[in-house]
C-alpha atoms as a PDB file:
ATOM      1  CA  UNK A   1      48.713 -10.792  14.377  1.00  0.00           C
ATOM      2  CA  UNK A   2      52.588 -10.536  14.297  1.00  0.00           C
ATOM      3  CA  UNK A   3      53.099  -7.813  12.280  1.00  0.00           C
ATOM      4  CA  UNK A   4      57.049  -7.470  12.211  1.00  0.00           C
ATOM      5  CA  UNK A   5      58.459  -4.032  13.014  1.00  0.00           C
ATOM      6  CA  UNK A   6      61.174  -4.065   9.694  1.00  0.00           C
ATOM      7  CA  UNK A   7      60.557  -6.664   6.479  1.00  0.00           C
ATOM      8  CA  UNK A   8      62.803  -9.782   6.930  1.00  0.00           C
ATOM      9  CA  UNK A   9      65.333 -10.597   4.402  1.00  0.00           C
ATOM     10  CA  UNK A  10      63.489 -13.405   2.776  1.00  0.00           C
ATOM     11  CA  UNK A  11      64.071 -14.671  -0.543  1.00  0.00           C
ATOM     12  CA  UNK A  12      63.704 -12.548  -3.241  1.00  0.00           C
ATOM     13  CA  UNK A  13      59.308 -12.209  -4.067  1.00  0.00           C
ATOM     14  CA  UNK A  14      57.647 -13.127  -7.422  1.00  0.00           C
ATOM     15  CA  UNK A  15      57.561 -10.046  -9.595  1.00  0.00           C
ATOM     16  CA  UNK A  16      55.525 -11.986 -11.809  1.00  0.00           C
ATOM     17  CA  UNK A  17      51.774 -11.857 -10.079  1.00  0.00           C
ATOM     18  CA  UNK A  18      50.679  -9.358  -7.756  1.00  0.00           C
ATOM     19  CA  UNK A  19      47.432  -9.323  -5.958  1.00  0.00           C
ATOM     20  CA  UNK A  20      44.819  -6.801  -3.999  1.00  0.00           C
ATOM     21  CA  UNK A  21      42.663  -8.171  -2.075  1.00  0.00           C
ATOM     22  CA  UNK A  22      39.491  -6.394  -0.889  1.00  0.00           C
ATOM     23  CA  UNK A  23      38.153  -5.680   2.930  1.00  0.00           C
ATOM     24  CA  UNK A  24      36.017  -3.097   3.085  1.00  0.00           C
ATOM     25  CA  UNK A  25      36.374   0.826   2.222  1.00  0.00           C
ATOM     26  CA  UNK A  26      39.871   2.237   1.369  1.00  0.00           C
ATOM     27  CA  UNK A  27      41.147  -1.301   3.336  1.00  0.00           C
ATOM     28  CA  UNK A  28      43.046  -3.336   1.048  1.00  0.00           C
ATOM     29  CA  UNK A  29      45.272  -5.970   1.573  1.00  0.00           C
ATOM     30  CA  UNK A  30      48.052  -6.015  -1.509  1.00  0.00           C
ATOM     31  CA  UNK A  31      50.447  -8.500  -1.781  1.00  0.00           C
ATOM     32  CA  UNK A  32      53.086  -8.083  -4.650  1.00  0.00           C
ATOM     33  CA  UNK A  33      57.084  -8.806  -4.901  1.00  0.00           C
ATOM     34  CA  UNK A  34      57.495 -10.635  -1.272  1.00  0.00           C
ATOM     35  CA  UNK A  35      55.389  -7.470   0.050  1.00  0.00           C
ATOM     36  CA  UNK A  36      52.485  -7.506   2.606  1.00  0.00           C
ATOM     37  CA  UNK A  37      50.980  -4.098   2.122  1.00  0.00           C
ATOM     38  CA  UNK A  38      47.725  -2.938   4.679  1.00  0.00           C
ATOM     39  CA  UNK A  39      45.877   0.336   3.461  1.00  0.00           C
ATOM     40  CA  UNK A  40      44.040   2.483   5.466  1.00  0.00           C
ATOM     41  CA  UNK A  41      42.705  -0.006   7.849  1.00  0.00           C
ATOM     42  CA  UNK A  42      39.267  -0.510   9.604  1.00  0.00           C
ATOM     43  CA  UNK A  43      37.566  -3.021  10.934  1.00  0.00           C
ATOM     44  CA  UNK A  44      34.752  -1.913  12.591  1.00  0.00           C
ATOM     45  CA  UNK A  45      31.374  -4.121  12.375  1.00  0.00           C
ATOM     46  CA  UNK A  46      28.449  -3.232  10.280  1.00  0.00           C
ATOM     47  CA  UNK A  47      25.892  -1.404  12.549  1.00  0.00           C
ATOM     48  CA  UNK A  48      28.681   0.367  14.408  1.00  0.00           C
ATOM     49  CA  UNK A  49      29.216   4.224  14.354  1.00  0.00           C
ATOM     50  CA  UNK A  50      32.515   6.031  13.975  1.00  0.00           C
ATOM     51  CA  UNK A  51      33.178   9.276  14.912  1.00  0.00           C
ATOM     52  CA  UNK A  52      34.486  11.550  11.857  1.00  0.00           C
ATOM     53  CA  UNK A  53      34.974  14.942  14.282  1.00  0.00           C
ATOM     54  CA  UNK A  54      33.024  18.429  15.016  1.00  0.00           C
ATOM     55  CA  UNK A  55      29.996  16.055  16.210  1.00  0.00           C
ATOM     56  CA  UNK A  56      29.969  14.007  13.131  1.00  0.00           C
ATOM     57  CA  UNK A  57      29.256  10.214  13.520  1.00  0.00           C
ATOM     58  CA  UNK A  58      29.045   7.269  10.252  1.00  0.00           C
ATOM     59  CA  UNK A  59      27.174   4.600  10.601  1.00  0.00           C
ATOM     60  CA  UNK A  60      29.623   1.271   9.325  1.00  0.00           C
ATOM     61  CA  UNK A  61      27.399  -0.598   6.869  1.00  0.00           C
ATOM     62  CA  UNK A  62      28.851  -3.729   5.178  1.00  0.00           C
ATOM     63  CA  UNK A  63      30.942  -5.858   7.079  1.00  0.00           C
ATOM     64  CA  UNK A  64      34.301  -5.896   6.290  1.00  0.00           C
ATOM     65  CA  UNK A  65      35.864  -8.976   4.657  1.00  0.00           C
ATOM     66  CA  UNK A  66      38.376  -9.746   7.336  1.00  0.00           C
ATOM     67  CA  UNK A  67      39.659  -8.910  11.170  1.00  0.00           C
ATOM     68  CA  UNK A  68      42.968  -7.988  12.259  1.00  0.00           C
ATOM     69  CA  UNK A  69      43.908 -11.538  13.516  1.00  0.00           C
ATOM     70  CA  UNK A  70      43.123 -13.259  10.280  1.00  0.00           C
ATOM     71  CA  UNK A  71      45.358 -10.936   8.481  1.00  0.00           C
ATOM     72  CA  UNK A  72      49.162 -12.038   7.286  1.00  0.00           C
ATOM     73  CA  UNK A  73      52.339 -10.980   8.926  1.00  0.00           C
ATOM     74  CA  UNK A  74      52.718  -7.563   7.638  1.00  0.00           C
ATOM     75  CA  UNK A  75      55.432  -5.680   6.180  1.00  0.00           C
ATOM     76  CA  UNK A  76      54.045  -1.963   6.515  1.00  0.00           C
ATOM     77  CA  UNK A  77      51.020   0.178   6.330  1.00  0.00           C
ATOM     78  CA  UNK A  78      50.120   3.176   4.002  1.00  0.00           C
ATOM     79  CA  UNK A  79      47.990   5.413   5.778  1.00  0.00           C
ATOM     80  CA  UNK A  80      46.290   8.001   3.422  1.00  0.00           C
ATOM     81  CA  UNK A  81      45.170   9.613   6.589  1.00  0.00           C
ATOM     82  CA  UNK A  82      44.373   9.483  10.035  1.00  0.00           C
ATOM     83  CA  UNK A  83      40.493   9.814  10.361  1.00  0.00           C
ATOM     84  CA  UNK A  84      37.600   7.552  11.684  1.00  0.00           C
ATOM     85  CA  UNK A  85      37.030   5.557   8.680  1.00  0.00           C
ATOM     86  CA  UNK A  86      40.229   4.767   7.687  1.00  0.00           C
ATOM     87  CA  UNK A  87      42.255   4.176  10.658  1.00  0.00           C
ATOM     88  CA  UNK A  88      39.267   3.335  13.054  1.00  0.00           C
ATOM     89  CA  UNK A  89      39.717   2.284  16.898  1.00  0.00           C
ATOM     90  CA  UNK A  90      40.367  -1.501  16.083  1.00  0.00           C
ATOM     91  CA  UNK A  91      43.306  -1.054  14.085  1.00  0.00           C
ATOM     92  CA  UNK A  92      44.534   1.512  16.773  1.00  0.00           C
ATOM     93  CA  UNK A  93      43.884  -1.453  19.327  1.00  0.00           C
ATOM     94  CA  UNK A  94      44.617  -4.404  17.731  1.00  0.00           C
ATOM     95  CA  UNK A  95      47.522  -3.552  14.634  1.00  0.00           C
ATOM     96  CA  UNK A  96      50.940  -4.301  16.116  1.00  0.00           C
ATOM     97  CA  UNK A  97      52.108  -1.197  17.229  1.00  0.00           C
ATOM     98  CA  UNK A  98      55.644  -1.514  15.907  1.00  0.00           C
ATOM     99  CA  UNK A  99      54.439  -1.806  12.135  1.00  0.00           C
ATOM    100  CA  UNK A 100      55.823   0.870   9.764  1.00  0.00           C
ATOM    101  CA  UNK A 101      53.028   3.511   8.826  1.00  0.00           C
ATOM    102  CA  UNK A 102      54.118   5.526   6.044  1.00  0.00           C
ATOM    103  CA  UNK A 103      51.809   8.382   6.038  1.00  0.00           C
ATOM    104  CA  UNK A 104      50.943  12.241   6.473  1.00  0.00           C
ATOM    105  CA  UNK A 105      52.957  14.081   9.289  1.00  0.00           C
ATOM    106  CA  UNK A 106      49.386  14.917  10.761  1.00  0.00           C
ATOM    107  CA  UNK A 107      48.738  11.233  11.372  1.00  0.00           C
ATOM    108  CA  UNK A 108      51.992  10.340  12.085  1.00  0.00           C
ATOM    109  CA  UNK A 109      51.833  12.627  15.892  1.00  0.00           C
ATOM    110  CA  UNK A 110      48.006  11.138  16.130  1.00  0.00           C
ATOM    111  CA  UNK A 111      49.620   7.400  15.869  1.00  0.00           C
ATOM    112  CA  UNK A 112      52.192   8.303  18.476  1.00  0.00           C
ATOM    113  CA  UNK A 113      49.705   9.301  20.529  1.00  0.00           C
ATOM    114  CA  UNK A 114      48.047   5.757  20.308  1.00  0.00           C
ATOM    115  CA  UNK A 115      51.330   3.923  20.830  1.00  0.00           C
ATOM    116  CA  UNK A 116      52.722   3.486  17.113  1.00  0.00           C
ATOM    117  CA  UNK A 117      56.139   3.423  17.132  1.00  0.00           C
ATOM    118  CA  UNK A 118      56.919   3.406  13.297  1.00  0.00           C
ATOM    119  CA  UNK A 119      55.004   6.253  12.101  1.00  0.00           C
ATOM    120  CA  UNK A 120      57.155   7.678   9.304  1.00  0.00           C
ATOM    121  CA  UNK A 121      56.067  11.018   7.477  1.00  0.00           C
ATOM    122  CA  UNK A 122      55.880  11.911   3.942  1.00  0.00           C
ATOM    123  CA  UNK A 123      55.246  15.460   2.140  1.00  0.00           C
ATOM    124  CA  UNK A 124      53.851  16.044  -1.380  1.00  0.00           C
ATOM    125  CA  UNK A 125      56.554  14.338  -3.971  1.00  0.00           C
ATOM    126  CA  UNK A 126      58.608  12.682  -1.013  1.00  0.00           C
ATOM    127  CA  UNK A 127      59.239   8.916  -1.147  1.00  0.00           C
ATOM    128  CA  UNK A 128      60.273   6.375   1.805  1.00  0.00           C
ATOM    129  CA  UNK A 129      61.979   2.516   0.129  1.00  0.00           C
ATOM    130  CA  UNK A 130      61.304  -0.358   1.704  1.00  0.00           C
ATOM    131  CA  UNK A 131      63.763  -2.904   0.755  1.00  0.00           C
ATOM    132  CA  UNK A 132      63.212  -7.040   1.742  1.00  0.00           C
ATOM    133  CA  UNK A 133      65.770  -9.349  -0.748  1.00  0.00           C
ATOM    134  CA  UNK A 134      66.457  -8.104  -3.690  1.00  0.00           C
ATOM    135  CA  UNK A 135      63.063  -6.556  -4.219  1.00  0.00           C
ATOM    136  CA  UNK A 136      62.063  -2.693  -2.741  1.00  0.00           C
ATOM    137  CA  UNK A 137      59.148  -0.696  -3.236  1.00  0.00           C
ATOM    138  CA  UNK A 138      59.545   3.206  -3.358  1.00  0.00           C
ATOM    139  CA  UNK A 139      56.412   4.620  -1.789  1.00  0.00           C
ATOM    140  CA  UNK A 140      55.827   8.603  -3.112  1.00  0.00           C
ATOM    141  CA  UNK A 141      53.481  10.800  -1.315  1.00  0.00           C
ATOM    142  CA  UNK A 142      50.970  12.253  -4.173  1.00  0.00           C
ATOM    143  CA  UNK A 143      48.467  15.288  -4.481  1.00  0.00           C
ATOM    144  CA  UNK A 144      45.350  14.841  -2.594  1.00  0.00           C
ATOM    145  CA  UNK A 145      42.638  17.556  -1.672  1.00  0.00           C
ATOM    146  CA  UNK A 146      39.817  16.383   0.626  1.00  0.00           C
ATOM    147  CA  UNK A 147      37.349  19.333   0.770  1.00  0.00           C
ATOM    148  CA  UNK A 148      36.382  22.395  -1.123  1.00  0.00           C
ATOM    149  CA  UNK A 149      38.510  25.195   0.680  1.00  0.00           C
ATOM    150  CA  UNK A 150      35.432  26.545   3.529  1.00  0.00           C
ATOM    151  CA  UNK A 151      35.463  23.428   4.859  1.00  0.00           C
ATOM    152  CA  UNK A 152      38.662  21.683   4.047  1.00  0.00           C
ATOM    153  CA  UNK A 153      40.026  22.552   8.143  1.00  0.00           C
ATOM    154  CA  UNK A 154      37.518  20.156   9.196  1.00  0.00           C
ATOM    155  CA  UNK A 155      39.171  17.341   7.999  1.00  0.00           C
ATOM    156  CA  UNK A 156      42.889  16.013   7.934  1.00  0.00           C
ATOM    157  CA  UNK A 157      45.288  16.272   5.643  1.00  0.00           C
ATOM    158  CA  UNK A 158      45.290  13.145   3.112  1.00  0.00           C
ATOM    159  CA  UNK A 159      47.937  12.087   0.425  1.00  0.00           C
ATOM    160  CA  UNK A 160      47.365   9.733  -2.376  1.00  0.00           C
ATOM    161  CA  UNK A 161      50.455   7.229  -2.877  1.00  0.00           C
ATOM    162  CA  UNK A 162      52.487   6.188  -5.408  1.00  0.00           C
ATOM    163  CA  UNK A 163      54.142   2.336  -5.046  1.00  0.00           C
ATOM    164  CA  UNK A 164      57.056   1.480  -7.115  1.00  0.00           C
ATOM    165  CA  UNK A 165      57.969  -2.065  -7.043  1.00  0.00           C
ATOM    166  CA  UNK A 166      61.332  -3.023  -8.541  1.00  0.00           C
ATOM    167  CA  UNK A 167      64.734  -5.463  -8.421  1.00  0.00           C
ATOM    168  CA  UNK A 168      67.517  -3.282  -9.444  1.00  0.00           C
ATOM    169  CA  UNK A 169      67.327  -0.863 -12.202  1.00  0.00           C
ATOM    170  CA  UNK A 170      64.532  -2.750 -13.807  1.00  0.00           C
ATOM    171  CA  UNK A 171      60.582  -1.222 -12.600  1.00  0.00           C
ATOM    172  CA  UNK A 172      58.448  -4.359 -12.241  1.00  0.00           C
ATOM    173  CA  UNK A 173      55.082  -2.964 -11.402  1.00  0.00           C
ATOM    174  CA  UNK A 174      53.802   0.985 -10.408  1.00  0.00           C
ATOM    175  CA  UNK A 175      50.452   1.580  -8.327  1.00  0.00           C
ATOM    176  CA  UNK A 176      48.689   4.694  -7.649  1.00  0.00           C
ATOM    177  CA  UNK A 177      46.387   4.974  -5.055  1.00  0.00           C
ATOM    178  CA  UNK A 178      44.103   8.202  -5.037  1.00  0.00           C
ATOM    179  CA  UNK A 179      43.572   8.631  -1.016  1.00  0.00           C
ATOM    180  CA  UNK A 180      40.379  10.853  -0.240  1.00  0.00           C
ATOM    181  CA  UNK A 181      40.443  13.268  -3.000  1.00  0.00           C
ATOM    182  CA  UNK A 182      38.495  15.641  -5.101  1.00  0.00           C
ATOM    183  CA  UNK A 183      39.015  17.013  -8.745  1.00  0.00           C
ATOM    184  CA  UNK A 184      42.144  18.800  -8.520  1.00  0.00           C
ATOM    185  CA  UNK A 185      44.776  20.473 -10.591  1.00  0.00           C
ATOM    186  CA  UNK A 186      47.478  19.028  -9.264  1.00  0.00           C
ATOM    187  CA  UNK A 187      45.677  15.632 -10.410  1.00  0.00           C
ATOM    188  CA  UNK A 188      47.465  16.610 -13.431  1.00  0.00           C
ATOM    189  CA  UNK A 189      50.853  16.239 -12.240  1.00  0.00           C
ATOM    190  CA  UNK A 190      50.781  12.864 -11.387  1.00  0.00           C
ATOM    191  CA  UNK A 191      51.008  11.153 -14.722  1.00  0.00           C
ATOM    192  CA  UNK A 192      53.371  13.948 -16.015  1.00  0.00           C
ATOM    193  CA  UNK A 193      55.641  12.925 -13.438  1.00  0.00           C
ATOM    194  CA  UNK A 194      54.271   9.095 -13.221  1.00  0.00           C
ATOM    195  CA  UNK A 195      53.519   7.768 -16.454  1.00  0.00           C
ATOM    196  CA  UNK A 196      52.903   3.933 -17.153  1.00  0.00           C
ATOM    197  CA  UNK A 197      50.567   3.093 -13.698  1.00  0.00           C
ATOM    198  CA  UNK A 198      49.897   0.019 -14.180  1.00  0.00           C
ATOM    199  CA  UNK A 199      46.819  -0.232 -11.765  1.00  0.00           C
ATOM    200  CA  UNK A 200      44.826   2.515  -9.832  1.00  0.00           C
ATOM    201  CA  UNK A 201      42.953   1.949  -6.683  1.00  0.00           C
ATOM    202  CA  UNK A 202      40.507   5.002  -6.813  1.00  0.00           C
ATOM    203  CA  UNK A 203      38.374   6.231  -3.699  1.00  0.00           C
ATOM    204  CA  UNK A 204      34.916   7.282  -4.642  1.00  0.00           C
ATOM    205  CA  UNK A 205      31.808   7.140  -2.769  1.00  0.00           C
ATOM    206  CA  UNK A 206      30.952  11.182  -2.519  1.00  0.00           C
ATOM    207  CA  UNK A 207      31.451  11.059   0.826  1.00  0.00           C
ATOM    208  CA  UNK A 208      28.987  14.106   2.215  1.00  0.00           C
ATOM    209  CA  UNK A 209      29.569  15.892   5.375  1.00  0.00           C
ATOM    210  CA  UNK A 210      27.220  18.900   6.299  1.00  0.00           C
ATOM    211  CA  UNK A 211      25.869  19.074   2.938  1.00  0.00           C
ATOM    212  CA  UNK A 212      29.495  19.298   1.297  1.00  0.00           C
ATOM    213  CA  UNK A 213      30.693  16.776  -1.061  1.00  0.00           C
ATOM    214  CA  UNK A 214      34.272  16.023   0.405  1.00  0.00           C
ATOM    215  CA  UNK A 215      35.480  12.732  -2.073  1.00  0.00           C
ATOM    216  CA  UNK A 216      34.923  12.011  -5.372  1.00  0.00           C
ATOM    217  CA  UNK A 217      31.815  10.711  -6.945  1.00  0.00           C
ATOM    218  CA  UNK A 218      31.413   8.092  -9.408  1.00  0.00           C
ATOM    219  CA  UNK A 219      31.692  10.334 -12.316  1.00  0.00           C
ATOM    220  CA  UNK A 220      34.482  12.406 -10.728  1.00  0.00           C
ATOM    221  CA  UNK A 221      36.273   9.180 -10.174  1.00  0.00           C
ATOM    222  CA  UNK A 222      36.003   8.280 -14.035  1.00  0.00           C
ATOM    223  CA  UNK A 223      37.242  11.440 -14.508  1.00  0.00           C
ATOM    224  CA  UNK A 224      40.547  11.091 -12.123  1.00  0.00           C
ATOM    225  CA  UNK A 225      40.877   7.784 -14.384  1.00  0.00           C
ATOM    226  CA  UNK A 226      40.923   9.708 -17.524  1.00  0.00           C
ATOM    227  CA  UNK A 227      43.864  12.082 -15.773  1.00  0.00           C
ATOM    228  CA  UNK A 228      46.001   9.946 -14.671  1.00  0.00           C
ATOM    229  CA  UNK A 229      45.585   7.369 -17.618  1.00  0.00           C
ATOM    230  CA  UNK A 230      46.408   3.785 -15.277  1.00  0.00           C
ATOM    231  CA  UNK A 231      46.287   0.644 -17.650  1.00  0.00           C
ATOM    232  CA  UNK A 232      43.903  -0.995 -15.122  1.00  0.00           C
ATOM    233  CA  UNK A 233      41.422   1.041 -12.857  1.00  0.00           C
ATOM    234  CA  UNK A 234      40.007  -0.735  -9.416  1.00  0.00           C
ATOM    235  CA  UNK A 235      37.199   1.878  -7.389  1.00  0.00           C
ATOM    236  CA  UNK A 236      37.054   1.303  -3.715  1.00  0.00           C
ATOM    237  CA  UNK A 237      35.575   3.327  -0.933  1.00  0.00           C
ATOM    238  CA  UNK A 238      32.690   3.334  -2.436  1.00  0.00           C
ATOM    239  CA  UNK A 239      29.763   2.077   0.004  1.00  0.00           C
ATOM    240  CA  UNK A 240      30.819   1.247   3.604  1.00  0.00           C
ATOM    241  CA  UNK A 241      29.699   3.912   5.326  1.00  0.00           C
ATOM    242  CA  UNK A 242      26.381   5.752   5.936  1.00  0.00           C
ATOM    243  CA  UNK A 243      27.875   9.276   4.540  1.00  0.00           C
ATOM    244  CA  UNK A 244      28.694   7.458   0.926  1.00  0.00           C
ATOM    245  CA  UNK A 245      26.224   9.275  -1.769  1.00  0.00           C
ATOM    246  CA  UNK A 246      27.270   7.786  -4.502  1.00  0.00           C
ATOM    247  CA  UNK A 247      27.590   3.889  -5.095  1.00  0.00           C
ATOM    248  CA  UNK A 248      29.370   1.273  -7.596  1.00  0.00           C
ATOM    249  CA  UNK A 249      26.513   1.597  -9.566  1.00  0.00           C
ATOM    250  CA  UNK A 250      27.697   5.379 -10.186  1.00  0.00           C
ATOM    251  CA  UNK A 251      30.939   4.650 -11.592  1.00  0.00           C
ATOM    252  CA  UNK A 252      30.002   1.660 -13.587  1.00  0.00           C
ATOM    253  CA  UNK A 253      27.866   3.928 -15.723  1.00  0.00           C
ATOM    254  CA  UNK A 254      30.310   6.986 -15.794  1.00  0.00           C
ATOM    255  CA  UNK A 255      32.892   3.842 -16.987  1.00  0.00           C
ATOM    256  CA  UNK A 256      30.511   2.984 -19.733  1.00  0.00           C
ATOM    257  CA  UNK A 257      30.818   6.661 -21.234  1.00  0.00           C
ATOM    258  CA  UNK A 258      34.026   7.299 -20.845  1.00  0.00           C
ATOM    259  CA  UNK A 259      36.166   7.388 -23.631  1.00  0.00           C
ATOM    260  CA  UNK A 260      39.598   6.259 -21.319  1.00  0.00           C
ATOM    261  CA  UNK A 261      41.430   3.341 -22.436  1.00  0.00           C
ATOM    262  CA  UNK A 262      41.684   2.186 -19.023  1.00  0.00           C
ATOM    263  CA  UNK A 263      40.244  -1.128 -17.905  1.00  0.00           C
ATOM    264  CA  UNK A 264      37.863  -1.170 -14.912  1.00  0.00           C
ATOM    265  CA  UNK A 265      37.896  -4.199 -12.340  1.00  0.00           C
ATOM    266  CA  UNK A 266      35.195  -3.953 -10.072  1.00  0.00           C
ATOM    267  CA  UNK A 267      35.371  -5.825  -6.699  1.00  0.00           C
ATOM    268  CA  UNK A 268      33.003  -6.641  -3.762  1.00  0.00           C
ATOM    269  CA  UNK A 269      34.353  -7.119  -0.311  1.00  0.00           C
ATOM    270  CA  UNK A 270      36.159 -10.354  -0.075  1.00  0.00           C
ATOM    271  CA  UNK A 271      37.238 -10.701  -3.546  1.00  0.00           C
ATOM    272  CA  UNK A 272      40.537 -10.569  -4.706  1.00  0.00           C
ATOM    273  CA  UNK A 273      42.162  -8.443  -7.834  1.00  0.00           C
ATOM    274  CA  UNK A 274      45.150 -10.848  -9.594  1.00  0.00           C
ATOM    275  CA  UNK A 275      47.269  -8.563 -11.426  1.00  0.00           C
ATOM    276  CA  UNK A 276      50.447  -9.288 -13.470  1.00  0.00           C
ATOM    277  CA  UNK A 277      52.829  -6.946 -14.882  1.00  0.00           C
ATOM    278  CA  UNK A 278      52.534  -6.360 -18.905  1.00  0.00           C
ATOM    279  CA  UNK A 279      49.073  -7.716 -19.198  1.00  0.00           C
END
């Protein structure tokens, strides 16, 4: 692919239809504004085993949608963070290595080490703008907790992300995105600070490592809905790899209860999510 290292100064994007389309796990593709967004990308095959640390291995199960060559010019990548299934050894290999990575400052040094050259690091509450035209998109670095607290130094530190897309003063379109998270206080924040998300990619799955539940479940994804109130609600992450406990199925049935007023879009690798702002 030819991933450019800055966005070009093309004309100014549609603000009025947005789109996400699926690969596989937290991957997602999400085009919006004259952006060409990649998050956390892998594209290992099904049937082939990543390495997650301490001696821990995931078996890949459902092929992802796509490759890296058959994937658009890029204009950056949002990184949630740096760990076998979501930034596996193809996308170290194969993504352009001058693409921006906005990310955690843990997985920015681990992408230097593989040759990245754009890495740039965000903290809780800090935001990096990406301008191309007249459009930008602010990119905020949100809450995110990844283990209970015996075992949370096994695994990196993850952000969720916060996209603001806007021309001028006027905010076209906001997007959350939860990262690998648990039930959290500082869940609570985010629409105090955030309100009006129009759409919410949530990471589910209850990933389980040695017996320790270390994302959200179905139900515990309903529940981050319910905090942080989006007007449309879209669960990935949910079944790719062999450490997933907890399916679609899950969080289609927590949906059902749920008293939220949030909408829930429910796609399978390949499809695509049309959004558009207002409706």
């Amino acid at each position: 692919m030819h991933a450019s290292s800055r966005p070009s100064t093309a004309a100014p994007g549609d603000l009025a239809e947005g789109s996400v389309y699926f690969i596989g796990n937290a991957t997602t593709l999400i085009r919006y504004g004259g952006f060409t967004i990649l998050t956390d990308p892998t594209f290992l095959h099904s049937g082939d085993h990543v390495h997650l640390g301490h001696g821990m291995y995931a078996r890949r199960e459902i092929e992802p949608a796509c490759q890296v060559a058959d994937l658009p010019p890029l204009d950056f990548v949002v990184l949630s963070h740096h760990h076998g299934d979501h930034f596996d050894e193809v996308a170290a290999e194969q993504l352009d290595k001058t693409v921006p990575i906005i990310t955690t400052e843990h997985a920015v040094g681990l992408l230097s080490e593989q040759g990245f050259t754009q890495g740039h690091a965000l903290d809780t509450w800090q935001s990096r703008t990406v301008t191309k035209g007249d459009n930008e998109v602010r990119v905020t670095s949100m809450p995110a907790k990844h283990a209970p607290d015996p075992v949370a130094g096994m695994l990196p530190p993850t952000m969720g992300s916060m996209m603001d897309f806007s021309r001028g003063s006027h905010r076209a379109f906001r997007l959350y995105i939860s990262g690998d998270t648990l039930l959290h206080d500082r869940l609570h924040d985010i629409p105090q600070r955030y309100p009006g998300i129009d759409l919410a990619l949530v990471h589910a799955g209850g990933t389980t490592l040695l017996g320790t539940v270390v994302t959200m479940t179905g139900s515990q994804a309903v529940r981050a809905v319910e905090i942080v109130e989006p007007r449309t609600a879209v669960p990935i992450h949910y079944n790719d790899y062999s450490v997933f406990q907890s399916g679609l199925d899950d969080i289609k049935r927590a949906a059902a209860r749920s008293a939220t007023s949030a909408k829930f879009h429910y796609l399978h690798h390949g499809e695509t999510y049309h959004f558009r702002p207002g409706t």
